[in-house]
N, C-alpha and C. Protein backbone atom coordinates (compact mmCIF):
# COMPACT_ATOMS: atom_id res chain seq x y z
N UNK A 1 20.48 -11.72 6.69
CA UNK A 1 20.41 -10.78 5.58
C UNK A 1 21.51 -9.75 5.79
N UNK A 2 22.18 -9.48 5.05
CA UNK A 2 23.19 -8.18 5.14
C UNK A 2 23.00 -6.94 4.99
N UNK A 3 23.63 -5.74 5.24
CA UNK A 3 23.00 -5.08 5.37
C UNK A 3 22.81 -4.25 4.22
N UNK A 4 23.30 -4.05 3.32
CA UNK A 4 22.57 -3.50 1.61
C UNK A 4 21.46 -4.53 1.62
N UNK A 5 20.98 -5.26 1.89
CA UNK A 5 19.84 -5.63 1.26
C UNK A 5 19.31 -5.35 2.53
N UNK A 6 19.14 -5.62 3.63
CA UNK A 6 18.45 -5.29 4.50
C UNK A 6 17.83 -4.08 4.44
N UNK A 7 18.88 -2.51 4.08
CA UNK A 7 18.28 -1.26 3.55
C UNK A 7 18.14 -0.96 2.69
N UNK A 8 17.80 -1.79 1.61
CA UNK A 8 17.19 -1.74 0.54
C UNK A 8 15.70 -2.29 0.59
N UNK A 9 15.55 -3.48 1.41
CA UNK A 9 14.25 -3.76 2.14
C UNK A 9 13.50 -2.89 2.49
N UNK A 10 14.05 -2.24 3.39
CA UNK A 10 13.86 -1.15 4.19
C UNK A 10 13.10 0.07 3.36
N UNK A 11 14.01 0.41 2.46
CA UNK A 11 13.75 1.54 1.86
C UNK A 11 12.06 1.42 0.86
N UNK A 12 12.15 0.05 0.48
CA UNK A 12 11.08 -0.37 -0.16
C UNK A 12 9.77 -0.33 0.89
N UNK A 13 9.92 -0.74 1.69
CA UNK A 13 8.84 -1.29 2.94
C UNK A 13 8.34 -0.19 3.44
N UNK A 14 8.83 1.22 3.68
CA UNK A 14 8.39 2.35 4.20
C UNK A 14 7.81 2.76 2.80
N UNK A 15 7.49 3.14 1.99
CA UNK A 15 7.12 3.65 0.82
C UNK A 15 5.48 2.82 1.35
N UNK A 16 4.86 4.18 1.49
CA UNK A 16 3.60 3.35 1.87
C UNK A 16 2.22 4.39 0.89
N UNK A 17 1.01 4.00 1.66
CA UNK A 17 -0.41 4.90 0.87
C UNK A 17 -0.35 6.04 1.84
N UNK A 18 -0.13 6.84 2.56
CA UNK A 18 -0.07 8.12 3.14
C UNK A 18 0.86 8.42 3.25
N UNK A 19 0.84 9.64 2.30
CA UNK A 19 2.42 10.74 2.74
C UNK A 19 2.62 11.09 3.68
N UNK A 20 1.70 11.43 4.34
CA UNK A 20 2.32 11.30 6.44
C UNK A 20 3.63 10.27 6.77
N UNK A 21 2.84 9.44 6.50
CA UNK A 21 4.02 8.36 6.99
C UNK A 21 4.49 8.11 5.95
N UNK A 22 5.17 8.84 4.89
CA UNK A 22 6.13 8.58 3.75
C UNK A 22 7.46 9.40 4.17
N UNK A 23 6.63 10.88 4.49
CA UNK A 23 7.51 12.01 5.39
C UNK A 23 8.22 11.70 6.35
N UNK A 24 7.14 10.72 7.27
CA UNK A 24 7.77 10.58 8.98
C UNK A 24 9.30 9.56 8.41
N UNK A 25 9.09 8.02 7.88
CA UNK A 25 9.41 7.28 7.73
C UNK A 25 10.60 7.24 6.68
N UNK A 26 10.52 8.75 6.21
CA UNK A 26 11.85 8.37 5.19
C UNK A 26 12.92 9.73 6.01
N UNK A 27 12.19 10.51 6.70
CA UNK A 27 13.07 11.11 7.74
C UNK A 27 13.75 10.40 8.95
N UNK A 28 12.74 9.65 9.26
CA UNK A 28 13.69 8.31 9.92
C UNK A 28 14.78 7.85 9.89
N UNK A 29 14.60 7.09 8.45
CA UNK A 29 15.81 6.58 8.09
C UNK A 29 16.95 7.12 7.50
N UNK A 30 16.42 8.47 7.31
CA UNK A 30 17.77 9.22 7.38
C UNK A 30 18.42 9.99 8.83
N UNK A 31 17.98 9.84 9.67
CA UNK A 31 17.85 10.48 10.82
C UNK A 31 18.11 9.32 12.04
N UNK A 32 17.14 8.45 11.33
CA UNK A 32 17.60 7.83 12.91
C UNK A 32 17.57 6.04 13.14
N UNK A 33 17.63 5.97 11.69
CA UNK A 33 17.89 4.35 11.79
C UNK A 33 19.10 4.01 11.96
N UNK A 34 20.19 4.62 11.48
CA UNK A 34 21.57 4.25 11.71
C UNK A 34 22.16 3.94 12.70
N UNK A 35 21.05 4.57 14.10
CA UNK A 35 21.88 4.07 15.31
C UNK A 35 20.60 3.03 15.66
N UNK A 36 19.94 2.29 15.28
CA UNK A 36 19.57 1.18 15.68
C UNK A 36 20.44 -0.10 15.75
N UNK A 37 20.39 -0.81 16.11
CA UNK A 37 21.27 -2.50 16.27
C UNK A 37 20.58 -3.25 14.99
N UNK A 38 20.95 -4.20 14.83
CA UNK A 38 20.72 -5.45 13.57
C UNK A 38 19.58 -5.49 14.30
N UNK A 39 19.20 -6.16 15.75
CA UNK A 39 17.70 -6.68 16.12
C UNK A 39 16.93 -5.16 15.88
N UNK A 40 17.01 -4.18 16.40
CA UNK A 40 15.99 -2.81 16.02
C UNK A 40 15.58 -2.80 14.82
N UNK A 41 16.76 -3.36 14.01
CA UNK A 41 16.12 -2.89 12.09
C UNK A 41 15.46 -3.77 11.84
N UNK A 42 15.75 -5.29 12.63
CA UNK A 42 14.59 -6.33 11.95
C UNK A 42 13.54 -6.16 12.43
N UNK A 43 13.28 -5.59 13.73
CA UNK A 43 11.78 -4.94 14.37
C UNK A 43 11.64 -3.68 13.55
N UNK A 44 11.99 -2.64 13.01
CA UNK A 44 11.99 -2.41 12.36
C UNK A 44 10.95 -2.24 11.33
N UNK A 45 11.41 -3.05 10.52
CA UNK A 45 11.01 -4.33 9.60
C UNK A 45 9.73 -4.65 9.77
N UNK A 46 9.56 -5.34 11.06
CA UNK A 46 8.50 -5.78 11.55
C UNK A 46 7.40 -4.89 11.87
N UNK A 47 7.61 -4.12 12.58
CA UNK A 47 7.03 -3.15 12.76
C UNK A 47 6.11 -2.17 11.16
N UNK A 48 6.79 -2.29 10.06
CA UNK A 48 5.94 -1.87 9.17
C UNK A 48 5.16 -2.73 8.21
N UNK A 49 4.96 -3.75 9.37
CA UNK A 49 3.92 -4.82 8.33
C UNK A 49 2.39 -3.82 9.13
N UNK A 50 2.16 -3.37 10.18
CA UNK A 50 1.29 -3.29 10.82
C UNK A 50 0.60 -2.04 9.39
N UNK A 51 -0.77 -1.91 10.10
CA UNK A 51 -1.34 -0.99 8.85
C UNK A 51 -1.13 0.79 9.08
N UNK A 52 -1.59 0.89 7.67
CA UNK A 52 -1.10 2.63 7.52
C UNK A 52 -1.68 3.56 8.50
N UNK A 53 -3.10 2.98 8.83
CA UNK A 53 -4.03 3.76 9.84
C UNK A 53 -3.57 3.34 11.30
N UNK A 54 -3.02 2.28 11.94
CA UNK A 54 -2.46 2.22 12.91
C UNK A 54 -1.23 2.60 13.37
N UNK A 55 -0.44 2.42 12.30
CA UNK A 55 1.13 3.31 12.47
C UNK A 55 0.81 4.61 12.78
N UNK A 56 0.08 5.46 11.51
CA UNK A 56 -0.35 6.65 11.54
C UNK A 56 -0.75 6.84 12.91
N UNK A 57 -1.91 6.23 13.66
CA UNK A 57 -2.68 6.88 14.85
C UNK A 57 -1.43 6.49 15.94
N UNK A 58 -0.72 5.80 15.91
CA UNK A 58 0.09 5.47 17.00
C UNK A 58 1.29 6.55 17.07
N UNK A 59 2.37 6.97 15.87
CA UNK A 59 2.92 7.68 15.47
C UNK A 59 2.35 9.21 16.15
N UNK A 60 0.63 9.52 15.44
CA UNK A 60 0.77 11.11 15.87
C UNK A 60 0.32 10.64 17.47
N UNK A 61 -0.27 10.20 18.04
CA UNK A 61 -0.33 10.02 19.70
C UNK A 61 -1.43 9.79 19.58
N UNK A 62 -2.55 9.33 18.58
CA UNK A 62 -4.29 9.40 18.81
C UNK A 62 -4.14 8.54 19.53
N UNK A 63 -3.49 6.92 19.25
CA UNK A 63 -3.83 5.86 20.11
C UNK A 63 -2.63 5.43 20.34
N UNK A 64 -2.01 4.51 21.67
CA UNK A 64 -0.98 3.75 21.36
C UNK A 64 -1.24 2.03 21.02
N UNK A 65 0.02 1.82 20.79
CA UNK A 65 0.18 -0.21 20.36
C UNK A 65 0.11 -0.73 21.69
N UNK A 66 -0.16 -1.76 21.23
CA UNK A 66 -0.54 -2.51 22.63
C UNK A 66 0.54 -3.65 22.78
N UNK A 67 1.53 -3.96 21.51
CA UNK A 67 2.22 -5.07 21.25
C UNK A 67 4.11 -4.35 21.98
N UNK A 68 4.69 -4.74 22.85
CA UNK A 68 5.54 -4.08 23.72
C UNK A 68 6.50 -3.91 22.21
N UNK A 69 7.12 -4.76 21.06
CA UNK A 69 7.17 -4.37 19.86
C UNK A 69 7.44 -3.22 19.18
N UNK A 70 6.10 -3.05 19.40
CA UNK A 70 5.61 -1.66 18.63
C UNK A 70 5.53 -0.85 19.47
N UNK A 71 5.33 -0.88 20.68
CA UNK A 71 5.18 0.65 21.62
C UNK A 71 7.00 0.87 22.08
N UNK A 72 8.06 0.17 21.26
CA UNK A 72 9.21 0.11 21.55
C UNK A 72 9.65 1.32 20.30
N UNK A 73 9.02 0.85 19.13
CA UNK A 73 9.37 1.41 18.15
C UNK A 73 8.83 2.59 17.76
N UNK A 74 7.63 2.76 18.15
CA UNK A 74 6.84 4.03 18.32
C UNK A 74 7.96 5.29 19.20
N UNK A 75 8.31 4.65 20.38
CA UNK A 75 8.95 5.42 21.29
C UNK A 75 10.04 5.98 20.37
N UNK A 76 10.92 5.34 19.92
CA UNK A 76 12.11 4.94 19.19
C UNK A 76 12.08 6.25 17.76
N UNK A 77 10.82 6.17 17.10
CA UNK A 77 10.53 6.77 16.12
C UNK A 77 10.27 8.43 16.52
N UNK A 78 9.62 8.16 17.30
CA UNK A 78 8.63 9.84 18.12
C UNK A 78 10.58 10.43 18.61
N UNK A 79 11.30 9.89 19.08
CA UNK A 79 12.61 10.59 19.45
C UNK A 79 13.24 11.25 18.75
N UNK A 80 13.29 10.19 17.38
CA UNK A 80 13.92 10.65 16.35
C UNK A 80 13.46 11.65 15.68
N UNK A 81 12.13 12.33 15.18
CA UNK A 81 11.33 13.01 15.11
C UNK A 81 11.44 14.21 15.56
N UNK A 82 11.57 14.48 16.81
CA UNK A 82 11.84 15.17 17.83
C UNK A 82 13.32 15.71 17.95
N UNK A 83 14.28 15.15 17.42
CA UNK A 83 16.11 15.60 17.21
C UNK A 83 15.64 16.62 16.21
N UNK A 84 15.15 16.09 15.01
CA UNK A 84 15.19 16.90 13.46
C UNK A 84 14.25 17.69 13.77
């Protein structure tokens, strides 16, 4: 996939049911997807199939992922977060 459509994917796929993670996730990608690699954005990607209540609890620190995946991207996300 190239990458206009890839972040156009993207842009679609974060648009979720809680503005929490509409906030976190579109500050992200202005913030801090750009320095990911092609494999980060397709995890990425991957990473927002998981659900709104688990991103959410993993994101604010209630619980973490158990999938190395997602506790990659969690890390990854919470940094970026943390610059802005």
């Amino acid at each position: 996939m190239n990458s206009a459509n890839k972040l156009a994917k993207t842009k679609w796929a974060i648009r979720r049911g809680m503005l929490e993670l509409d906030l976190i996730f579109n500050d992200f990608l202005q913030e801090g997807y750009d320095q990911l690699s092609d494999t980060q954005q397709d995890d990425f990607l991957h990473f927002l199939l998981n659900s709104d209540p688990d991103l959410f609890s993993w994101l604010m620190g209630f619980r973490e992922p158990t999938e190395r995946d997602d506790i990659t991207m969690v890390a990854i996300i919470r940094a970026s977060i943390k610059e802005t």
